[in-house]
C-alpha atoms as a PDB file:
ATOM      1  CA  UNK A   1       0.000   0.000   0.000  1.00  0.00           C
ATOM      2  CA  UNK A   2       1.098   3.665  -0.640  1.00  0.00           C
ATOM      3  CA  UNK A   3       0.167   6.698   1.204  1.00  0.00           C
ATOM      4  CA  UNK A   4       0.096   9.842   0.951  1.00  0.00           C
ATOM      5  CA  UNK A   5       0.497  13.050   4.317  1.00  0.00           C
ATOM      6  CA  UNK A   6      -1.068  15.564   2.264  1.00  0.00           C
ATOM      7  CA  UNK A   7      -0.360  17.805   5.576  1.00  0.00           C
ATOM      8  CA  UNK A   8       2.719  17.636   7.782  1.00  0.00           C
ATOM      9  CA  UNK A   9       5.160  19.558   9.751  1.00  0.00           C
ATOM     10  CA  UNK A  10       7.836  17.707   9.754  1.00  0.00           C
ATOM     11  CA  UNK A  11      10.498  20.542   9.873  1.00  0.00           C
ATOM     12  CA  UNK A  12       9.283  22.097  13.120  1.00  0.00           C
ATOM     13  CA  UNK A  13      11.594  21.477  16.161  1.00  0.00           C
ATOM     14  CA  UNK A  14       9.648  18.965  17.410  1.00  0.00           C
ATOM     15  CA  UNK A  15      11.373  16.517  14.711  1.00  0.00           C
ATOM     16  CA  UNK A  16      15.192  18.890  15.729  1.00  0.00           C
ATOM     17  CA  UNK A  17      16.572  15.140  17.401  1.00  0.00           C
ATOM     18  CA  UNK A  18      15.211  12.810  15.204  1.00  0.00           C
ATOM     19  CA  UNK A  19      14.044  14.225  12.131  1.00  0.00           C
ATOM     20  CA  UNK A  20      15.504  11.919   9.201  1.00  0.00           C
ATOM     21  CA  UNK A  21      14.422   8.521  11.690  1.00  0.00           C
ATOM     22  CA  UNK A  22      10.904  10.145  11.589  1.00  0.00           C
ATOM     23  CA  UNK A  23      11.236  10.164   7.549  1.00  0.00           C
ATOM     24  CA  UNK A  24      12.409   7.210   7.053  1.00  0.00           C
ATOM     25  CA  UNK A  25       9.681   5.207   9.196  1.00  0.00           C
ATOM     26  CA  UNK A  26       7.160   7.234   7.449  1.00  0.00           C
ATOM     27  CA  UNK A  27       8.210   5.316   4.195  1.00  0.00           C
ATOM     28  CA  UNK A  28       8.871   1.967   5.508  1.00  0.00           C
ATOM     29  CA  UNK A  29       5.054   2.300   6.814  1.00  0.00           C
ATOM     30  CA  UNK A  30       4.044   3.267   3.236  1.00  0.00           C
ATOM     31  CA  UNK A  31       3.491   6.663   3.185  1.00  0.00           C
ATOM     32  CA  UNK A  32       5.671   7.548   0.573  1.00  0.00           C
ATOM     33  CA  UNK A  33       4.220  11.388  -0.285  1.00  0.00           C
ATOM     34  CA  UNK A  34       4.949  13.677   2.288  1.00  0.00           C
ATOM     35  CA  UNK A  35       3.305  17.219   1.364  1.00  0.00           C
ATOM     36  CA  UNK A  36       4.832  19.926   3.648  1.00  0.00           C
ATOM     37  CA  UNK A  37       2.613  23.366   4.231  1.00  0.00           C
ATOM     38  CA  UNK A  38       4.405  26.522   5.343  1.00  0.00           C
ATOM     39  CA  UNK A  39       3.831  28.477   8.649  1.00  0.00           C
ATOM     40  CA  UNK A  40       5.671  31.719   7.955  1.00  0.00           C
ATOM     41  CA  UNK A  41       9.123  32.894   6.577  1.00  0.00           C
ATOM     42  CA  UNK A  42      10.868  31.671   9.821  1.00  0.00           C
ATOM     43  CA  UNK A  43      10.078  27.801   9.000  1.00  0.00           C
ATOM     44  CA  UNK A  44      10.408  28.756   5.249  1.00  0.00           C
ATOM     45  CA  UNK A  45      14.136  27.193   5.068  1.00  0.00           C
ATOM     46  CA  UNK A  46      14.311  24.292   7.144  1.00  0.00           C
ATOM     47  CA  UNK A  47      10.964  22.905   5.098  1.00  0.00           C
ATOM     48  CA  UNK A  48      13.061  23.631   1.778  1.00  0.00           C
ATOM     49  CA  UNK A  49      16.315  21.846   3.229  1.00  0.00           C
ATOM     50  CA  UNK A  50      13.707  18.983   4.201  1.00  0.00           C
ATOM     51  CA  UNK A  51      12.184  18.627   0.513  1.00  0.00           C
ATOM     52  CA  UNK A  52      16.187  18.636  -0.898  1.00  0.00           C
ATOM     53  CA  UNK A  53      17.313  16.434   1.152  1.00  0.00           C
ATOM     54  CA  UNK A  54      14.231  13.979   0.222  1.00  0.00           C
ATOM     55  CA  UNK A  55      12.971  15.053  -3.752  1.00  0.00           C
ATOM     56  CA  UNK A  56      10.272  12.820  -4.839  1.00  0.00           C
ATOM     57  CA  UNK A  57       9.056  12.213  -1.490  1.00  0.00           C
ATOM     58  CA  UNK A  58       8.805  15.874  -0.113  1.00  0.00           C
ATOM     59  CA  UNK A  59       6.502  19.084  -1.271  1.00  0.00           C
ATOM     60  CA  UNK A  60       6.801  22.105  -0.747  1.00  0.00           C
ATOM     61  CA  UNK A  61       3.503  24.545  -0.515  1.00  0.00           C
ATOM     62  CA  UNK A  62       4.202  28.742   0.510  1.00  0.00           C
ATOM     63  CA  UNK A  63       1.808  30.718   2.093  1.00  0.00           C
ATOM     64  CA  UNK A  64       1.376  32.367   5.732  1.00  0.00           C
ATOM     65  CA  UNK A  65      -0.679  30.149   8.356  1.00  0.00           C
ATOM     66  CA  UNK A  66      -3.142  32.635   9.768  1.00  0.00           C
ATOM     67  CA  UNK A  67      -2.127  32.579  13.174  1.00  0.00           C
ATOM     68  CA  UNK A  68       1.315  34.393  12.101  1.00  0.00           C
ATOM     69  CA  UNK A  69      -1.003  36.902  10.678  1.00  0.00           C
ATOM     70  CA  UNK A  70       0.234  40.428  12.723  1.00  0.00           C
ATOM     71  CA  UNK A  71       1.002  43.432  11.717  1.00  0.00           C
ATOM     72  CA  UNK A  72       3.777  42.676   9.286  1.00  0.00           C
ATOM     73  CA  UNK A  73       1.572  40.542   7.699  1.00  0.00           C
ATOM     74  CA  UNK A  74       1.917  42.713   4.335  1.00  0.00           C
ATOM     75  CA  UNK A  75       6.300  42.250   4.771  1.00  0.00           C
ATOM     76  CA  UNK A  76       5.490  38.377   5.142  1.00  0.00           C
ATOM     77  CA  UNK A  77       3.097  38.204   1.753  1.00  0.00           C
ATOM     78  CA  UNK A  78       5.775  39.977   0.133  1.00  0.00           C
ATOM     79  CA  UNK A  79       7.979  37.683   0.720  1.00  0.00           C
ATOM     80  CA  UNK A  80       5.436  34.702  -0.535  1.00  0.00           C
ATOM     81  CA  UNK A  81       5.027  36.859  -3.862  1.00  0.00           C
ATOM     82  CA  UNK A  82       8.850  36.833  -4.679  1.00  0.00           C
ATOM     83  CA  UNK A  83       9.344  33.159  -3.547  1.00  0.00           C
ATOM     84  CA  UNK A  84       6.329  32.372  -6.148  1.00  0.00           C
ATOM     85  CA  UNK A  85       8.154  34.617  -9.080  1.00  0.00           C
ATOM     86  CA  UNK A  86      11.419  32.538  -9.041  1.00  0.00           C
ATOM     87  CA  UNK A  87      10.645  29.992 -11.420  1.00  0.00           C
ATOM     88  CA  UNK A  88      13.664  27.742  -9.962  1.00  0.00           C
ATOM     89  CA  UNK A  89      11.545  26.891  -6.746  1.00  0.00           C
ATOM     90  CA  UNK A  90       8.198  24.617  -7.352  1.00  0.00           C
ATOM     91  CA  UNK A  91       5.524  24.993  -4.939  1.00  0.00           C
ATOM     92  CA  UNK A  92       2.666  22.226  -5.434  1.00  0.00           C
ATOM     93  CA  UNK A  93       0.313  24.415  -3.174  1.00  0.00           C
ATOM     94  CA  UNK A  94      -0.708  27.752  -1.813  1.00  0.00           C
ATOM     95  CA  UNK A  95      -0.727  26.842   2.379  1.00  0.00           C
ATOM     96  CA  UNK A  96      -1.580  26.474   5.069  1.00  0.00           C
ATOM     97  CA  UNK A  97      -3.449  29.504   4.720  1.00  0.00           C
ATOM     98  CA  UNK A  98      -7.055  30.316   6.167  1.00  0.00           C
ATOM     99  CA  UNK A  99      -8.349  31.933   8.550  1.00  0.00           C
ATOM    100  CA  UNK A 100      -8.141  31.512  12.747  1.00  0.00           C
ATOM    101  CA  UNK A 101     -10.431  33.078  15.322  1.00  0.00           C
ATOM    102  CA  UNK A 102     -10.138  30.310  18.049  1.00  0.00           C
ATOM    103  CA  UNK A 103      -6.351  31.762  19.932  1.00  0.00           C
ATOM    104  CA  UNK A 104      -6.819  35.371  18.987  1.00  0.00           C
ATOM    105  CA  UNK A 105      -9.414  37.597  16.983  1.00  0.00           C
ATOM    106  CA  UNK A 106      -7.373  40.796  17.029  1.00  0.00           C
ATOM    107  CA  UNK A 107      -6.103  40.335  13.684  1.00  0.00           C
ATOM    108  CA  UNK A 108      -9.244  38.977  11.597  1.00  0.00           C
ATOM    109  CA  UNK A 109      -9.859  41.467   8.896  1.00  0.00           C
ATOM    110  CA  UNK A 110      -5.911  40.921   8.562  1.00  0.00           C
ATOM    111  CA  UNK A 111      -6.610  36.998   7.790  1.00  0.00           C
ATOM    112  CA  UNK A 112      -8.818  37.544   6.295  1.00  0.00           C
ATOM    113  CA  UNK A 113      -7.683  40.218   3.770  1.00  0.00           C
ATOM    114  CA  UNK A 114      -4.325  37.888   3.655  1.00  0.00           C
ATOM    115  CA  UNK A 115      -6.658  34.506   2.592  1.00  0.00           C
ATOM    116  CA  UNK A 116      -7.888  36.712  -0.296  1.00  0.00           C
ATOM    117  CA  UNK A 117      -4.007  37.559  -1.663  1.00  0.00           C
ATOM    118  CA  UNK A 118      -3.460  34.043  -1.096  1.00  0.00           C
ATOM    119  CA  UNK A 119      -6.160  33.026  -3.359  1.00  0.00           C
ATOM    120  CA  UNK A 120      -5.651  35.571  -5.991  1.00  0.00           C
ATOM    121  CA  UNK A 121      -1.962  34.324  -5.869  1.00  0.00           C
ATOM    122  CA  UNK A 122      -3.310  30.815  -6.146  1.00  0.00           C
ATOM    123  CA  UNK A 123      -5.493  31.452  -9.140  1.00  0.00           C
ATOM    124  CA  UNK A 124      -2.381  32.837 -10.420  1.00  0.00           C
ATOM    125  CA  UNK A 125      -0.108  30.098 -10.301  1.00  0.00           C
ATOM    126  CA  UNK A 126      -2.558  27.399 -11.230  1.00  0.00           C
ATOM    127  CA  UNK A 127      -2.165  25.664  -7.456  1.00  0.00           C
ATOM    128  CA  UNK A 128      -4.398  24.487  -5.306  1.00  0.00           C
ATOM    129  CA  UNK A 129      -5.356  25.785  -1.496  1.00  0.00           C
ATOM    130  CA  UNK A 130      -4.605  24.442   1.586  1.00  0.00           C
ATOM    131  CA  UNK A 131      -7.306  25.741   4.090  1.00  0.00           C
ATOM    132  CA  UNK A 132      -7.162  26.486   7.997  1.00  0.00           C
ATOM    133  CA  UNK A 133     -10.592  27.320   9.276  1.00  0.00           C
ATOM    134  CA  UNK A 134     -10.414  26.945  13.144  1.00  0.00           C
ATOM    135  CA  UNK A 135     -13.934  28.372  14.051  1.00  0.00           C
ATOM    136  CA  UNK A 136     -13.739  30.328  11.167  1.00  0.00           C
ATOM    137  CA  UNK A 137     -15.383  27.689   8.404  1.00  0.00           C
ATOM    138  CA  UNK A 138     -18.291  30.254   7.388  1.00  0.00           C
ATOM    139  CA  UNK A 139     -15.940  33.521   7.117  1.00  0.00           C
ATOM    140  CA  UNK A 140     -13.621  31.512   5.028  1.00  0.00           C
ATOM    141  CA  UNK A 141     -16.457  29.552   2.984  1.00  0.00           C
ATOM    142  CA  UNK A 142     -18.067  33.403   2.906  1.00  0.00           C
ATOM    143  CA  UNK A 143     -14.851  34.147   1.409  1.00  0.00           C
ATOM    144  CA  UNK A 144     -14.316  31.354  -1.480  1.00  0.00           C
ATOM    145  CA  UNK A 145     -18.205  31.932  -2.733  1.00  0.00           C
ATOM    146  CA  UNK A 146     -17.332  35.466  -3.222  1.00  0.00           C
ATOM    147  CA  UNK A 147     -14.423  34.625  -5.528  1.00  0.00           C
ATOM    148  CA  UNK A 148     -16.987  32.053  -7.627  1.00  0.00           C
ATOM    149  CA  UNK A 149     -13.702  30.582  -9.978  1.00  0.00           C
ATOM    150  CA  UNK A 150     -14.191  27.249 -10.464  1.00  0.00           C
ATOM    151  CA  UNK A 151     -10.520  27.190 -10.969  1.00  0.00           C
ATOM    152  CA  UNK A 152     -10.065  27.421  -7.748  1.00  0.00           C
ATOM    153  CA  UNK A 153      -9.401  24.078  -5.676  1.00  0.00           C
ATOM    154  CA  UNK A 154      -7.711  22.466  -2.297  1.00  0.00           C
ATOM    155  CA  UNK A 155      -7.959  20.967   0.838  1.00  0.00           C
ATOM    156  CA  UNK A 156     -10.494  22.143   3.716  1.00  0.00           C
ATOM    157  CA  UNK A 157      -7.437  20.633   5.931  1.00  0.00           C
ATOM    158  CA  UNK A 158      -8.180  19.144   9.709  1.00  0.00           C
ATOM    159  CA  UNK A 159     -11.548  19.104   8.947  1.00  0.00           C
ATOM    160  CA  UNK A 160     -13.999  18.364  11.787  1.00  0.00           C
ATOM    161  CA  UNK A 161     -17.112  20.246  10.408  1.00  0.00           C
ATOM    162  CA  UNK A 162     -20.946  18.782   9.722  1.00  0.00           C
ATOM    163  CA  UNK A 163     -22.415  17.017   6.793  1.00  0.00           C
ATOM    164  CA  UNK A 164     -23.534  20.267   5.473  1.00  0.00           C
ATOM    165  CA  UNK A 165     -20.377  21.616   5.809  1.00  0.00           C
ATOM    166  CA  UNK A 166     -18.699  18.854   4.159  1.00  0.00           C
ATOM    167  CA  UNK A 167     -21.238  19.282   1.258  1.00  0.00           C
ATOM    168  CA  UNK A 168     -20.615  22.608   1.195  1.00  0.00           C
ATOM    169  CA  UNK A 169     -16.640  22.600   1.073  1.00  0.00           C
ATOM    170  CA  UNK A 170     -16.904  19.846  -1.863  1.00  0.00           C
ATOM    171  CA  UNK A 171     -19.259  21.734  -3.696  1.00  0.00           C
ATOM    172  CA  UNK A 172     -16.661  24.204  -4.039  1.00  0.00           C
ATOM    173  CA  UNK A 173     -14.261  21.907  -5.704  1.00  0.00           C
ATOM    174  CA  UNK A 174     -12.329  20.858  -2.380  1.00  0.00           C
ATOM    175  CA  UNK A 175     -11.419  17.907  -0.605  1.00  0.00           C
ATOM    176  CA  UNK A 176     -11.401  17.064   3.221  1.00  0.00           C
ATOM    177  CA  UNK A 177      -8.277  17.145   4.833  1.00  0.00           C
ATOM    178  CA  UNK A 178      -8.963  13.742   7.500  1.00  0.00           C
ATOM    179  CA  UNK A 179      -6.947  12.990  10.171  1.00  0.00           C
ATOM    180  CA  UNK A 180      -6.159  12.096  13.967  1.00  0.00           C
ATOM    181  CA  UNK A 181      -9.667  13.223  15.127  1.00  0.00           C
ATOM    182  CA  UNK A 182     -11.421  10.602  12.665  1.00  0.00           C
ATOM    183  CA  UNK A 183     -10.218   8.274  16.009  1.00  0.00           C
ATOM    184  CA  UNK A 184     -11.627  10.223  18.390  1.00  0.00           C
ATOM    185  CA  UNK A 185     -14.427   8.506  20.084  1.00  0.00           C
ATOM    186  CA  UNK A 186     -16.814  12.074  20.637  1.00  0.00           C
ATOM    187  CA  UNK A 187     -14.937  13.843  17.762  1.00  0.00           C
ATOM    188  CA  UNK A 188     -18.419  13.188  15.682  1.00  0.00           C
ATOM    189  CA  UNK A 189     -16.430  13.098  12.357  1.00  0.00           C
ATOM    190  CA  UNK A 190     -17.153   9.174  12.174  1.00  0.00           C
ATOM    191  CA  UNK A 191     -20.939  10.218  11.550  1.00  0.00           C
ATOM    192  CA  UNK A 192     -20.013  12.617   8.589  1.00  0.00           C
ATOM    193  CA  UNK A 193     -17.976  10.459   6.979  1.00  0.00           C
ATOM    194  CA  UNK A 194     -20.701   7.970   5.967  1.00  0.00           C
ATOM    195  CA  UNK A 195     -23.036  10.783   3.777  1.00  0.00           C
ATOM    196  CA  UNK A 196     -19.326  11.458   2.103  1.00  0.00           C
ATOM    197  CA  UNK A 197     -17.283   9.745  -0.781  1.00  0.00           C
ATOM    198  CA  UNK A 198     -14.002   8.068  -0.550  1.00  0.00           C
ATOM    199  CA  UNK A 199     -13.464  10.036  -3.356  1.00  0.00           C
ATOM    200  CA  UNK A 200     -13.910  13.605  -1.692  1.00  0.00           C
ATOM    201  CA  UNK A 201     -11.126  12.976   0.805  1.00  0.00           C
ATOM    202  CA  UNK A 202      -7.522  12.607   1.376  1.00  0.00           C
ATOM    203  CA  UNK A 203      -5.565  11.705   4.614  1.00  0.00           C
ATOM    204  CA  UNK A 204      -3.167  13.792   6.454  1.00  0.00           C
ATOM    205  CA  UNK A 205      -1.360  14.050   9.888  1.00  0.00           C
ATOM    206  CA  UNK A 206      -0.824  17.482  10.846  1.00  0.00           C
ATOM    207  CA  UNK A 207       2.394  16.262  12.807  1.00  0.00           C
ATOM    208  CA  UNK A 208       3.429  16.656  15.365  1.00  0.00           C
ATOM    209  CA  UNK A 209      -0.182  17.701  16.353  1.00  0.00           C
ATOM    210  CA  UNK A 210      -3.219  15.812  16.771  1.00  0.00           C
ATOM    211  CA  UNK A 211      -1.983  12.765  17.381  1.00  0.00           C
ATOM    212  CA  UNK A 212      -4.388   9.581  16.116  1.00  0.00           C
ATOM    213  CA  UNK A 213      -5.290   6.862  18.770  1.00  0.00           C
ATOM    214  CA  UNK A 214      -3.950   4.689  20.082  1.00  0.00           C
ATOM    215  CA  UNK A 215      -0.900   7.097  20.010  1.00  0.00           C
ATOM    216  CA  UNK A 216      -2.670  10.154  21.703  1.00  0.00           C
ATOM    217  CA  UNK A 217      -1.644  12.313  24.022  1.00  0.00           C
ATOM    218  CA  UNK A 218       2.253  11.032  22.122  1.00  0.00           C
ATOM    219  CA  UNK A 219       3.738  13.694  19.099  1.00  0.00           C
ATOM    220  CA  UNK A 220       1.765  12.961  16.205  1.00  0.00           C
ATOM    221  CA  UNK A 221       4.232  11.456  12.949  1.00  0.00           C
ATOM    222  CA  UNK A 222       3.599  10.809   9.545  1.00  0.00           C
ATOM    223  CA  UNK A 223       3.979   7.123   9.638  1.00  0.00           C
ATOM    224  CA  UNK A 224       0.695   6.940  11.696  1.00  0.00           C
ATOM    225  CA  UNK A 225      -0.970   7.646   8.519  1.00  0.00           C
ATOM    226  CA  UNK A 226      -2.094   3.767   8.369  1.00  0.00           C
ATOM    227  CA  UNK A 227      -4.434   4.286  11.197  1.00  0.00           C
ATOM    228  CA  UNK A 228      -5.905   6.742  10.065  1.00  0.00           C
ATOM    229  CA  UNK A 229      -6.572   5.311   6.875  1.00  0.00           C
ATOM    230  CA  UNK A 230      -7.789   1.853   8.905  1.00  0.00           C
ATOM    231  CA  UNK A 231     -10.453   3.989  10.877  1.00  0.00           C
ATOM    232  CA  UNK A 232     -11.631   5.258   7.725  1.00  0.00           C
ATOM    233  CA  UNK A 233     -11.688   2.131   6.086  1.00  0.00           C
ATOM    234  CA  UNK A 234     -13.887   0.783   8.999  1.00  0.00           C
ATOM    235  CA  UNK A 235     -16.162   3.409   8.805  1.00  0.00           C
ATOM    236  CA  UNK A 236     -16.733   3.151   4.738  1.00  0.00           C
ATOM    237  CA  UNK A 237     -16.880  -1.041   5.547  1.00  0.00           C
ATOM    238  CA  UNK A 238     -13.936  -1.274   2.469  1.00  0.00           C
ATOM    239  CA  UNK A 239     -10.288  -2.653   2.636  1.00  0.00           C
ATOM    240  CA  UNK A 240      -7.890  -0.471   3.584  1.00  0.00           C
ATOM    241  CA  UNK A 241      -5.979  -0.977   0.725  1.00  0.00           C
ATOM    242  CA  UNK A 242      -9.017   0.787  -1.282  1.00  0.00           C
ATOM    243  CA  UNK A 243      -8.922   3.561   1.089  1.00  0.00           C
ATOM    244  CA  UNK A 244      -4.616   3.708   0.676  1.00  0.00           C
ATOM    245  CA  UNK A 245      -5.637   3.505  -3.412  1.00  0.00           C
ATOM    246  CA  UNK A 246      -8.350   6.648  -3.502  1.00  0.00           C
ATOM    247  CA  UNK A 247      -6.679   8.949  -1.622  1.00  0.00           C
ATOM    248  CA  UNK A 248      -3.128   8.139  -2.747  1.00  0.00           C
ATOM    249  CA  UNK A 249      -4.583   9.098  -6.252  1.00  0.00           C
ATOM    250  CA  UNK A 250      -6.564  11.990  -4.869  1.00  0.00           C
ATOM    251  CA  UNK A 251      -3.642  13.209  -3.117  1.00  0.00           C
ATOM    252  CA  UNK A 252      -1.732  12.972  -6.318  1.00  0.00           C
ATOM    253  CA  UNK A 253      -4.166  14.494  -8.748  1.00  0.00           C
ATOM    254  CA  UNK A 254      -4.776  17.298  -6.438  1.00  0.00           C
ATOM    255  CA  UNK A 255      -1.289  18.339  -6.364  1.00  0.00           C
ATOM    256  CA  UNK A 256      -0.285  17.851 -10.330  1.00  0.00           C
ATOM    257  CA  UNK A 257       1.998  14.762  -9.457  1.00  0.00           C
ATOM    258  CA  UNK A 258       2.708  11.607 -11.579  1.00  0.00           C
ATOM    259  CA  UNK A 259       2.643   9.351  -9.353  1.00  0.00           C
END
């Protein structure tokens, strides 16, 4: 089986000890597609050292994650817009951008005036979105139906929404980014997943963050990515292997690889 981590962090300092270990179990558990989303220009070069040291297996995406959305927000886009001009560097998305108002609401017109540049930028570029929407899901959907462009396509990442949101996010041309919380007994997310296609979803980690049981409460990797695909499969009543197949290929599509 192959697998794809359509969302990891696996150049924070969590990974500092024990990063290329942490790689290298992540493909001898079959996840051989690792796709990496930027925070902010501080992360920017130890997420491009990660994808050189690992081409074919690592992606690169550049954008501004809303919580490092201050005042200086304008400096950091800048610096998004002339990593995006310099046609040496591939990006494969435009992420993990979005919009935040669960740790702080000071700076919400900000994200949300930065989520529009990022979408003009990705409309640009032909790439798709990778979407944060912590308590923010109608502001950001608000957001994307204003822009109508059916060119316009992505990931609603960590998503832990209704059935009507799901509906709503896929009607837009996006997938649903599912991961740890899918094991969560009261997480709810089981329930949604019935009314929704294999073919509307692909898996992710968000490592080192929301861990999947039964490694909870441990730092989340991307080698766990089996269990989450084996809760899904359960859920769905299919192989695992035909969940590992779908969104492998969804994954893939999405992000303009040849797999």
């Amino acid at each position: 089986m192959i697998f794809a981590d359509t969302h990891t962090h696996l150049y924070a300092e969590e990974f500092a000890a024990d990063r290329d270990q942490v790689v290298q179990k992540a493909f001898d558990n079959g996840v051989k597609y690792l796709f990496l989303p930027n925070i902010d220009r501080q992360y920017y070069q130890g997420m491009m050292d990660l994808c050189l040291r690992h081409p074919g297996h690592c992606f690169p995406m550049i954008g501004l994650h809303p919580t490092s959305v201050k005042s200086d927000y304008q400096d950091e886009l800048n610096f998004i817009i002339e990593k995006l001009s310099q046609d040496e560097q591939r990006f494969y998305a435009i992420g993990e951008v979005g919009i935040d108002l669960y740790w702080d609401k000071t700076y919400a017109d900000e994200q949300a005036d930065a989520l529009n540049i990022h979408l003009d930028l990705a409309l640009k570029y032909c790439l798709p979105v990778v979407i944060h929407t912590r308590n923010s899901f109608d502001e950001v959907i608000h957001i994307l139906e204003e822009k109508q462009n059916p060119a316009l396509s992505g990931v609603f990442h960590c998503f832990g929404g209704s059935v009507g949101q799901a509906k709503q996010a896929i009607s837009l041309g996006f997938f649903l980014g599912i991961g740890g919380i899918i094991t969560y007994k009261n997480s709810g997310l089981q329930k949604v997943l019935e009314e929704v296609d294999l073919e509307n979803l692909v898996l992710e980690t968000d490592a080192p963050w929301l861990t999947p049981v039964p490694f909870r409460g441990q730092r989340n990797e991307s080698s766990f990515i089996p269990f989450i695909a084996g809760k899904i499969a359960e859920i769905k009543k299919l192989p695992v292997e035909e969940v590992a197949r779908i969104t492998t290929e969804n994954a893939l599509k999405l992000f303009n690889i040849k797999g």
